[in-house]
PDB file of N, CA and C in Angstrom:
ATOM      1  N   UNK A   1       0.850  -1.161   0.000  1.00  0.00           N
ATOM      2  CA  UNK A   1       0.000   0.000   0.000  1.00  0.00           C
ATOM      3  C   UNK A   1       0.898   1.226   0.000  1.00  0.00           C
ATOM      4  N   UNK A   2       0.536   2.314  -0.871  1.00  0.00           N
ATOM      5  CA  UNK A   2       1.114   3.562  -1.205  1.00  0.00           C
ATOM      6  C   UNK A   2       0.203   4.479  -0.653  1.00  0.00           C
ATOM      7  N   UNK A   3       1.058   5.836  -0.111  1.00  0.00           N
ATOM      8  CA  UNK A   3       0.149   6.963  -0.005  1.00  0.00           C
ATOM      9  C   UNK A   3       0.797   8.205  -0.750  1.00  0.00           C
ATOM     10  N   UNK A   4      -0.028   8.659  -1.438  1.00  0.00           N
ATOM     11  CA  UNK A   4       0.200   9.828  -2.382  1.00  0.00           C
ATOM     12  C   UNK A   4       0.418  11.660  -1.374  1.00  0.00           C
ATOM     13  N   UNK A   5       1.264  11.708  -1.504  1.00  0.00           N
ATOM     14  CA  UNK A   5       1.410  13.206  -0.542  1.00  0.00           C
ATOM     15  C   UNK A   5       1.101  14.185  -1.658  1.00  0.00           C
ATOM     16  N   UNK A   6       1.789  15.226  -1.652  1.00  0.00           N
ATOM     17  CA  UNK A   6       1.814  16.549  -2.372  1.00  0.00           C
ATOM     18  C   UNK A   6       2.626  17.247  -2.235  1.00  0.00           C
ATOM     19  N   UNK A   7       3.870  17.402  -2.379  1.00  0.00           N
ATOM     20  CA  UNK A   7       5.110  18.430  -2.364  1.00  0.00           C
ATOM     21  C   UNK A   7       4.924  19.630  -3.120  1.00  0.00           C
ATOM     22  N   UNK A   8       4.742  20.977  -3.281  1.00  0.00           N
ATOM     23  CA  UNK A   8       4.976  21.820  -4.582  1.00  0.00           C
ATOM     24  C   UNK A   8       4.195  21.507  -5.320  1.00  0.00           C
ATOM     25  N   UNK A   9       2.776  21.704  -5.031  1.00  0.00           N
ATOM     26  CA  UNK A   9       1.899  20.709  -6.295  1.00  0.00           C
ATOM     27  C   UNK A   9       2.126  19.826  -6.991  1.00  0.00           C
ATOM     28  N   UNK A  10       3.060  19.000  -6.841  1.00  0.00           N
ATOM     29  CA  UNK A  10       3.373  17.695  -7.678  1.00  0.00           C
ATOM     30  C   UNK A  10       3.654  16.965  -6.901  1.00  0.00           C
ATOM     31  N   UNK A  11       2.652  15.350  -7.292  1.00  0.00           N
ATOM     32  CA  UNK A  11       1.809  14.267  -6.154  1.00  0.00           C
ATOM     33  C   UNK A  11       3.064  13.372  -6.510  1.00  0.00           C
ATOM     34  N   UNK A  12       3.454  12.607  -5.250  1.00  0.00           N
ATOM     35  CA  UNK A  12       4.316  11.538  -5.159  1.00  0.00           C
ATOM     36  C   UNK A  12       4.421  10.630  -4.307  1.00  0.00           C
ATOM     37  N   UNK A  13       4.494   9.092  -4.227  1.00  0.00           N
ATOM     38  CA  UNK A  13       4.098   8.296  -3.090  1.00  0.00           C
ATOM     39  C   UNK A  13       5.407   7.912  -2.849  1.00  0.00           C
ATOM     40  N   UNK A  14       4.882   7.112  -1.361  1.00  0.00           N
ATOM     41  CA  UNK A  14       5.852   6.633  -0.438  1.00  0.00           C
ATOM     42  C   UNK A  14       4.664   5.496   0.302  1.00  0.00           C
ATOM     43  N   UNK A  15       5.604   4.364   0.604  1.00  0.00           N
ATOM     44  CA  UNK A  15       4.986   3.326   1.164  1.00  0.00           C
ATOM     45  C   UNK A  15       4.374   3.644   2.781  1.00  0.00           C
ATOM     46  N   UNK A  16       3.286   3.095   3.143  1.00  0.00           N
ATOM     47  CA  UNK A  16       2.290   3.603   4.214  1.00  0.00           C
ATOM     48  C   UNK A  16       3.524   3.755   5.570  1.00  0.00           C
ATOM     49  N   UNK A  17       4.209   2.526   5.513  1.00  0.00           N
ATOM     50  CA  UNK A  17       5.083   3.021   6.663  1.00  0.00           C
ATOM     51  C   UNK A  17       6.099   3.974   6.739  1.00  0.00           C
ATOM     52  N   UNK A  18       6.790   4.324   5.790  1.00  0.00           N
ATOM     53  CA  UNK A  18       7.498   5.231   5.698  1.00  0.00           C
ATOM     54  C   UNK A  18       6.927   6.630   5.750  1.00  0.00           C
ATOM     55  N   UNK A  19       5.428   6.327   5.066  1.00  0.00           N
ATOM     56  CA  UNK A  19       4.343   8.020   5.415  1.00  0.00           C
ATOM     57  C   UNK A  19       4.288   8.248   6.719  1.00  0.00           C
ATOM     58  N   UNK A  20       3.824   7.245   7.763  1.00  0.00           N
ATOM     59  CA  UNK A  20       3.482   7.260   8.712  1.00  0.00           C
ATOM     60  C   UNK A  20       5.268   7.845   9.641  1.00  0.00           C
ATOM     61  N   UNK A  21       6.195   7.012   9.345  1.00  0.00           N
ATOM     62  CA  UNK A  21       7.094   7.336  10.175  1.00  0.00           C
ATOM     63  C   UNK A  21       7.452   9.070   9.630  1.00  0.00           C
ATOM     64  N   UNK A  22       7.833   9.414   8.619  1.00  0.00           N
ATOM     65  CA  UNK A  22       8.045  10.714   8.228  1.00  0.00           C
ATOM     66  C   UNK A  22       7.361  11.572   8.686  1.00  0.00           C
ATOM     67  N   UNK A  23       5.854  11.102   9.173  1.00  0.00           N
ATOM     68  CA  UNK A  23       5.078  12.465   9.473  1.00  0.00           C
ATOM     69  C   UNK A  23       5.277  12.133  10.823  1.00  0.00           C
ATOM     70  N   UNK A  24       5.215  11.198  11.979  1.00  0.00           N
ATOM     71  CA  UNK A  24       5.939  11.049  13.280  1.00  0.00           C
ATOM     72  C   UNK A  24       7.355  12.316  13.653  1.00  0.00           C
ATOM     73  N   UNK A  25       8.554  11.643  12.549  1.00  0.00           N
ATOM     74  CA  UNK A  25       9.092  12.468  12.977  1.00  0.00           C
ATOM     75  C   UNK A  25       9.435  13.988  12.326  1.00  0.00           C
ATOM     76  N   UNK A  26       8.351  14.004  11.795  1.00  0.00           N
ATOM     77  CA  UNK A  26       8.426  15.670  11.985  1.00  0.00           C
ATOM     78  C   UNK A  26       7.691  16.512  12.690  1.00  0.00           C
ATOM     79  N   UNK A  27       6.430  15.530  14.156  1.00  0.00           N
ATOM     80  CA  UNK A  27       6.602  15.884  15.119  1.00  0.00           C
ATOM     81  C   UNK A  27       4.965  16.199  15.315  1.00  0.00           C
ATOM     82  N   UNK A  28       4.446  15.408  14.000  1.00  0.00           N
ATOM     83  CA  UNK A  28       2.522  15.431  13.788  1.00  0.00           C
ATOM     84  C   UNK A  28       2.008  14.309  15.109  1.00  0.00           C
ATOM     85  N   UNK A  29       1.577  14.830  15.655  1.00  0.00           N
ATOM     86  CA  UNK A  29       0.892  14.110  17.012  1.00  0.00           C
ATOM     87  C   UNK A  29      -0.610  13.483  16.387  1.00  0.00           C
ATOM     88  N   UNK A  30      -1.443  13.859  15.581  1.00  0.00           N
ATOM     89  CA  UNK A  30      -2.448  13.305  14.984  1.00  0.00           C
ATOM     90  C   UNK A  30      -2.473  13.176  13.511  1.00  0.00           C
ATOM     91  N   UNK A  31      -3.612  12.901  13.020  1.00  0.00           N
ATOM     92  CA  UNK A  31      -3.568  13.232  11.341  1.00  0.00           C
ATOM     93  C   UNK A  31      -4.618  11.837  11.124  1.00  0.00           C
ATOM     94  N   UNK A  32      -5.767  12.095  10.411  1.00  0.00           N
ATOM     95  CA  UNK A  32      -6.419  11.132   9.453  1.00  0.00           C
ATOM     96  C   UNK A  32      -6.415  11.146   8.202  1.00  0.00           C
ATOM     97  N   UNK A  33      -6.441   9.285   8.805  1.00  0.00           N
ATOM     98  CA  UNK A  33      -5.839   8.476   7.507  1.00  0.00           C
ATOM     99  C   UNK A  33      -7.331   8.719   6.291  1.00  0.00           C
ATOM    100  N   UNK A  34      -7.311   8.438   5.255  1.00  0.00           N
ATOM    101  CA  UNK A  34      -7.932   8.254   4.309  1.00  0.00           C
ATOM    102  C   UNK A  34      -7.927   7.646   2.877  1.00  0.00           C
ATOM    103  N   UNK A  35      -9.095   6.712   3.400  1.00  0.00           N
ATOM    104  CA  UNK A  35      -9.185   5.965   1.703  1.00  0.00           C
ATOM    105  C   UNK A  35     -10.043   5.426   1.426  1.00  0.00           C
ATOM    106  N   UNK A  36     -10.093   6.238   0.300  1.00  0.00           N
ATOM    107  CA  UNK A  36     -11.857   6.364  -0.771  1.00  0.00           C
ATOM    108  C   UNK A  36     -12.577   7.483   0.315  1.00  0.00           C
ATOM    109  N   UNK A  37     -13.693   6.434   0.471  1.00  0.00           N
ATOM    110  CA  UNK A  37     -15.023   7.410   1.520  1.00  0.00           C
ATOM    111  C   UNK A  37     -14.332   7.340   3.019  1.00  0.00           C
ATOM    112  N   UNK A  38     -13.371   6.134   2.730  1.00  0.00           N
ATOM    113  CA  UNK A  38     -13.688   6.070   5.074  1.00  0.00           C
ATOM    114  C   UNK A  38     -12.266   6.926   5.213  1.00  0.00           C
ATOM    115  N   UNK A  39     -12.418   7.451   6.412  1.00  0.00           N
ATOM    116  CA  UNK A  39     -11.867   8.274   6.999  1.00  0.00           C
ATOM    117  C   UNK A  39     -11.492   7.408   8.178  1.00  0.00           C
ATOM    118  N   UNK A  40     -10.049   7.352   9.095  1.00  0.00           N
ATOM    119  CA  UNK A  40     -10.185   7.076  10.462  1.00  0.00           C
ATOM    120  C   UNK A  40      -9.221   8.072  11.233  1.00  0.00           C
ATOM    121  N   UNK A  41      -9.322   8.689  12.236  1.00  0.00           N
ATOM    122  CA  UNK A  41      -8.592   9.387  12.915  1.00  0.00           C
ATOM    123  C   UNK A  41      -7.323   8.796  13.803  1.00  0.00           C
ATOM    124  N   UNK A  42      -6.009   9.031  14.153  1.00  0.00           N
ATOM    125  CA  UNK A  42      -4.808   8.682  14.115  1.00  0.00           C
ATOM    126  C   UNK A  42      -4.063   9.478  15.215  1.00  0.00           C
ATOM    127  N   UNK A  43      -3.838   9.120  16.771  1.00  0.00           N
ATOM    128  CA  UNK A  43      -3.296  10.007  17.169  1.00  0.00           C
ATOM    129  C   UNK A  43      -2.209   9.085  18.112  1.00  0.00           C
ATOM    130  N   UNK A  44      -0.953   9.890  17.767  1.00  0.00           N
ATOM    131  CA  UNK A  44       0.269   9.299  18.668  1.00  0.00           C
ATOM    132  C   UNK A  44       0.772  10.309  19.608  1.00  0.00           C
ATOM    133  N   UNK A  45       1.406   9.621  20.731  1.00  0.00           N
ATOM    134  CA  UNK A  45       2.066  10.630  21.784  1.00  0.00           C
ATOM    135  C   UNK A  45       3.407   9.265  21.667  1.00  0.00           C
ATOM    136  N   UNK A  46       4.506  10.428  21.563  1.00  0.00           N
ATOM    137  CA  UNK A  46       6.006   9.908  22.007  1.00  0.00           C
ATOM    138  C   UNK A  46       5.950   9.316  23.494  1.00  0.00           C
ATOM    139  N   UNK A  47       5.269  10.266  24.316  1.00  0.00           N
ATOM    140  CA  UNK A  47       5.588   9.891  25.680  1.00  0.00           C
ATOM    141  C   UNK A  47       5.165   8.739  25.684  1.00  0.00           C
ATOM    142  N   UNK A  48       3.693   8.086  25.085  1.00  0.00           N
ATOM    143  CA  UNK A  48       2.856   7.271  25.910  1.00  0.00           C
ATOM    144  C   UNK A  48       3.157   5.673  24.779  1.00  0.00           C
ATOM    145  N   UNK A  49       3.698   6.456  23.406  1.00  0.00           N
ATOM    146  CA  UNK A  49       4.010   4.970  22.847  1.00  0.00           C
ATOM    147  C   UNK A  49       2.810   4.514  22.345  1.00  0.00           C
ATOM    148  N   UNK A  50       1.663   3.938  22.470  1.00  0.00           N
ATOM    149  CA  UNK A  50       0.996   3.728  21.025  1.00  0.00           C
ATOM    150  C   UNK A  50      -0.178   4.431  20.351  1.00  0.00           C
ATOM    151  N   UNK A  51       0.040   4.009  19.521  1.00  0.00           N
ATOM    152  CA  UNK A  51      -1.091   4.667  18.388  1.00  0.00           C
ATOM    153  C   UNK A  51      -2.312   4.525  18.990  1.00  0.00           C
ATOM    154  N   UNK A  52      -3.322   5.390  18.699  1.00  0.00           N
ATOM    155  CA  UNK A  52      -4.975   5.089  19.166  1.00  0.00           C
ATOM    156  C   UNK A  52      -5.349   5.546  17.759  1.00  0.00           C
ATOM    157  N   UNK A  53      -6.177   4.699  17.210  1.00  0.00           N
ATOM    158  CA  UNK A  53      -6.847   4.696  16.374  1.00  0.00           C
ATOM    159  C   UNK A  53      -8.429   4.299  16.397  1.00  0.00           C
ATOM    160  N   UNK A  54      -8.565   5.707  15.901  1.00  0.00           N
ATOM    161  CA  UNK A  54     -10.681   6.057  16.484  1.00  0.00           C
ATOM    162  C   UNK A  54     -11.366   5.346  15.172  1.00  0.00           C
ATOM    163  N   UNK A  55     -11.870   4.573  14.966  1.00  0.00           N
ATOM    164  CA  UNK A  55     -12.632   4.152  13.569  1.00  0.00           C
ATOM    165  C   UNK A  55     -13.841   4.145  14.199  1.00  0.00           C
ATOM    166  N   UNK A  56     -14.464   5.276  12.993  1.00  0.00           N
ATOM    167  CA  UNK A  56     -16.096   5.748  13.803  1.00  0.00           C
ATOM    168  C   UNK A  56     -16.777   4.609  13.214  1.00  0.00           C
ATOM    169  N   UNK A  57     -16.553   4.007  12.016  1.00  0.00           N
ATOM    170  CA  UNK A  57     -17.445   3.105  11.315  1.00  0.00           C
ATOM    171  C   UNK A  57     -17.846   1.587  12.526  1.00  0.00           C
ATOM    172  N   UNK A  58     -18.965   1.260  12.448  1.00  0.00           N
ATOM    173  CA  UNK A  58     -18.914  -0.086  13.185  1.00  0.00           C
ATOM    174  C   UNK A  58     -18.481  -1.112  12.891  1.00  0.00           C
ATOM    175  N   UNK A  59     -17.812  -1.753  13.631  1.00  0.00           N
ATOM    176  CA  UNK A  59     -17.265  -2.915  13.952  1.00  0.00           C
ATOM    177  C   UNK A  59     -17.221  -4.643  15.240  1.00  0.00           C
ATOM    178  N   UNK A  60     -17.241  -5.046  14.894  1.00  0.00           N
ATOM    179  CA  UNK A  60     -17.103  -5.996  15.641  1.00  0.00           C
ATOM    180  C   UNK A  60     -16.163  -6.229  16.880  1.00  0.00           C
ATOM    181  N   UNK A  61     -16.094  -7.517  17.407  1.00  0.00           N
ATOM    182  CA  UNK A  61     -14.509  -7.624  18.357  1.00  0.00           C
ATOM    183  C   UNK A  61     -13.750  -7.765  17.439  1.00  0.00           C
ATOM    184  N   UNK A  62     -13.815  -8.141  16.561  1.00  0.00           N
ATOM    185  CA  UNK A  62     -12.920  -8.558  15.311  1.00  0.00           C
ATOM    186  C   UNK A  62     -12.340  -7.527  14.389  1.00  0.00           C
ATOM    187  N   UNK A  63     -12.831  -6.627  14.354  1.00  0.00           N
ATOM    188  CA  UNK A  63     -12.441  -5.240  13.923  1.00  0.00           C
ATOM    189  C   UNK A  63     -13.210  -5.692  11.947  1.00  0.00           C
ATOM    190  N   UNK A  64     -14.179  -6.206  12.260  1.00  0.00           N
ATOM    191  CA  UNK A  64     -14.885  -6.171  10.773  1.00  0.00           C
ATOM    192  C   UNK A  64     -16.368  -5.316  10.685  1.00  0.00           C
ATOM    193  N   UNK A  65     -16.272  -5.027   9.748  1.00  0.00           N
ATOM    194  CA  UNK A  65     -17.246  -4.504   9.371  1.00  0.00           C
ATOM    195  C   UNK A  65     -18.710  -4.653   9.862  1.00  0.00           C
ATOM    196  N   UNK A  66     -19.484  -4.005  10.548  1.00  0.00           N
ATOM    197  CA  UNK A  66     -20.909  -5.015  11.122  1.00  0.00           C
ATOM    198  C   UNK A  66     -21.730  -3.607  11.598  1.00  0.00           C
ATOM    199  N   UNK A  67     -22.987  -4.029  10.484  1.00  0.00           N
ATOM    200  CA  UNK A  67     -24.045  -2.509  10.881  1.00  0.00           C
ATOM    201  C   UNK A  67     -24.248  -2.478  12.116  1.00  0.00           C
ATOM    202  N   UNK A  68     -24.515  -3.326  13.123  1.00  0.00           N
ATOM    203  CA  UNK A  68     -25.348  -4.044  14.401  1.00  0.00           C
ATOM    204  C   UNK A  68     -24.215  -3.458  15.533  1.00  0.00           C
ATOM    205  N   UNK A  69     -23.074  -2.963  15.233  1.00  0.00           N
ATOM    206  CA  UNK A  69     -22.090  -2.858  16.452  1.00  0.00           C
ATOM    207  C   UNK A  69     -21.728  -1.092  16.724  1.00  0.00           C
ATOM    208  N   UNK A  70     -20.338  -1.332  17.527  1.00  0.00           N
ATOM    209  CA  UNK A  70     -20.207   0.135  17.734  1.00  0.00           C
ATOM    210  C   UNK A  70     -18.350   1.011  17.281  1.00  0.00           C
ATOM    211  N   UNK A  71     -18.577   2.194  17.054  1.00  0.00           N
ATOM    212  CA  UNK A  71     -17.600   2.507  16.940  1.00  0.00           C
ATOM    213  C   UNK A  71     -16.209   1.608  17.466  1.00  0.00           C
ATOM    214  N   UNK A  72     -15.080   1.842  17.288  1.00  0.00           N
ATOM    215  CA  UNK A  72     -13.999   1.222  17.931  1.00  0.00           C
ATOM    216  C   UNK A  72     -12.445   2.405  18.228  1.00  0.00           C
ATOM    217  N   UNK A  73     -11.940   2.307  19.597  1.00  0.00           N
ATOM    218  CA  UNK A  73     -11.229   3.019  19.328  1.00  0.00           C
ATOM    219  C   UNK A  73      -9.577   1.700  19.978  1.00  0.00           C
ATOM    220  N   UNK A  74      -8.618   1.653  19.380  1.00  0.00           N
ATOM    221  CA  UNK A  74      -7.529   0.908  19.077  1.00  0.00           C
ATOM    222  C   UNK A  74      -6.290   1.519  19.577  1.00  0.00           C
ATOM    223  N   UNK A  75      -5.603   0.835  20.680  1.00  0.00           N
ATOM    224  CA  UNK A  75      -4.335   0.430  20.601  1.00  0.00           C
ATOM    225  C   UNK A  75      -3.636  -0.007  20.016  1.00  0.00           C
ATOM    226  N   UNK A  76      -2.294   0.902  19.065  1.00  0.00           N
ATOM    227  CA  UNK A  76      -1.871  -0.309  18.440  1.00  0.00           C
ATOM    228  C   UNK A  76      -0.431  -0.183  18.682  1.00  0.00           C
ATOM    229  N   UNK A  77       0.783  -0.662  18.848  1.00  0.00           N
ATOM    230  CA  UNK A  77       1.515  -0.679  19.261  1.00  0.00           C
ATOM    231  C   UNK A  77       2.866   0.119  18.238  1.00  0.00           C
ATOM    232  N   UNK A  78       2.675  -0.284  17.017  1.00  0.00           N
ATOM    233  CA  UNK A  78       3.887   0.125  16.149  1.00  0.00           C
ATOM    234  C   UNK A  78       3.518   1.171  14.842  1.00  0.00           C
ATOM    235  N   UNK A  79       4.353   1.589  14.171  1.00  0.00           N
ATOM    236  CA  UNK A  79       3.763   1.721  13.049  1.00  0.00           C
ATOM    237  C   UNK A  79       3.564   0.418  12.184  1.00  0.00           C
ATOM    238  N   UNK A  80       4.497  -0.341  12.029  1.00  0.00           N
ATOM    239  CA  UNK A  80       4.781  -2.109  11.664  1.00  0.00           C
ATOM    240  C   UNK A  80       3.303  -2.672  11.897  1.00  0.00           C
ATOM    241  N   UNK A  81       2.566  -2.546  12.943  1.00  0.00           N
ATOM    242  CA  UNK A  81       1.199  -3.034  13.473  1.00  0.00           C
ATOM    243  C   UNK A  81       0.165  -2.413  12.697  1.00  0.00           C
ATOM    244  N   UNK A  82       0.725  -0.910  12.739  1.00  0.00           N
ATOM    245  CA  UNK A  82      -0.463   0.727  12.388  1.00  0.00           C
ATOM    246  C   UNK A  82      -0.498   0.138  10.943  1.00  0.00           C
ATOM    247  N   UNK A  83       0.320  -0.310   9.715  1.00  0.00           N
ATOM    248  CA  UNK A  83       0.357  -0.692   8.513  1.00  0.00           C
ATOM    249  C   UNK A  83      -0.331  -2.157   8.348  1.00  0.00           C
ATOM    250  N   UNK A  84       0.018  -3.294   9.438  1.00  0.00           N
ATOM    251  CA  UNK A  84      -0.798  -4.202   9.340  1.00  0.00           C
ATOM    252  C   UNK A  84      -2.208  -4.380   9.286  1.00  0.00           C
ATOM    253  N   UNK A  85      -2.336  -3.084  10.399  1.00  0.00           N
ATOM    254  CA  UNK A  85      -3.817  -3.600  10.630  1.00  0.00           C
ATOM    255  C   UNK A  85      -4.453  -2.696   9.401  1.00  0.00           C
ATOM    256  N   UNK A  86      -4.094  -1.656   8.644  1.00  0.00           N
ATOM    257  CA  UNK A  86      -4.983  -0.841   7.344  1.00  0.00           C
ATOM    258  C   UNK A  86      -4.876  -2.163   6.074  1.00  0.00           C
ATOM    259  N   UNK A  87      -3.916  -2.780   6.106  1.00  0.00           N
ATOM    260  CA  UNK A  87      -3.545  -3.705   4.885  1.00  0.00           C
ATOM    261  C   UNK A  87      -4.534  -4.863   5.013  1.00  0.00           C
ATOM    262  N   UNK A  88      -4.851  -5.215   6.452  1.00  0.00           N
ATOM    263  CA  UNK A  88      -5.773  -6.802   6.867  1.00  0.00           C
ATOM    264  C   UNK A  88      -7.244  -6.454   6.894  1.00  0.00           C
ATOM    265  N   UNK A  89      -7.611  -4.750   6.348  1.00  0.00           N
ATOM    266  CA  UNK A  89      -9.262  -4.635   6.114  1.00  0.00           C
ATOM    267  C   UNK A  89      -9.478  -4.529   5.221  1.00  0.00           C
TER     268      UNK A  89
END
């Protein structure tokens, strides 16, 4: 998986983990992710170490898709994890 940035008006990708670490360290404490329609919100603290990731859409325990359930908000430990888990939905 690629994410397309924008430098100088001219679009160029970089692989999801390397997006994710680049915008870490230049010191972005939040930022949502996006692709297509869904949106999920993304927020890290250095101090506290992992990612929380808010996915308003419902979900299961399983983190699947399910009209019947409720928002989910996620621990996740790495960016290595933060890339697994967008690639395994």
């Amino acid at each position: 998986m690629s994410t397309r940035l924008t430098t100088e008006g001219y679009p160029f990708y970089m692989g999801l983990k390397r997006a994710f670490d680049s915008l870490i360290s230049e010191r972005y404490g939040s930022f949502i992710f996006t692709v297509g329609c869904i949106a999920v919100g993304i927020s890290y603290c250095a101090d506290n170490g992992p990612f929380k990731v808010f996915h308003s859409h419902a979900r299961d325990i399983y983190g699947k898709s399910h009209p019947q359930e409720t928002c989910v908000l996620l621990d996740i430990s790495s960016t290595t994890n933060l890339v697994y888990y967008f690639q395994s939905k």
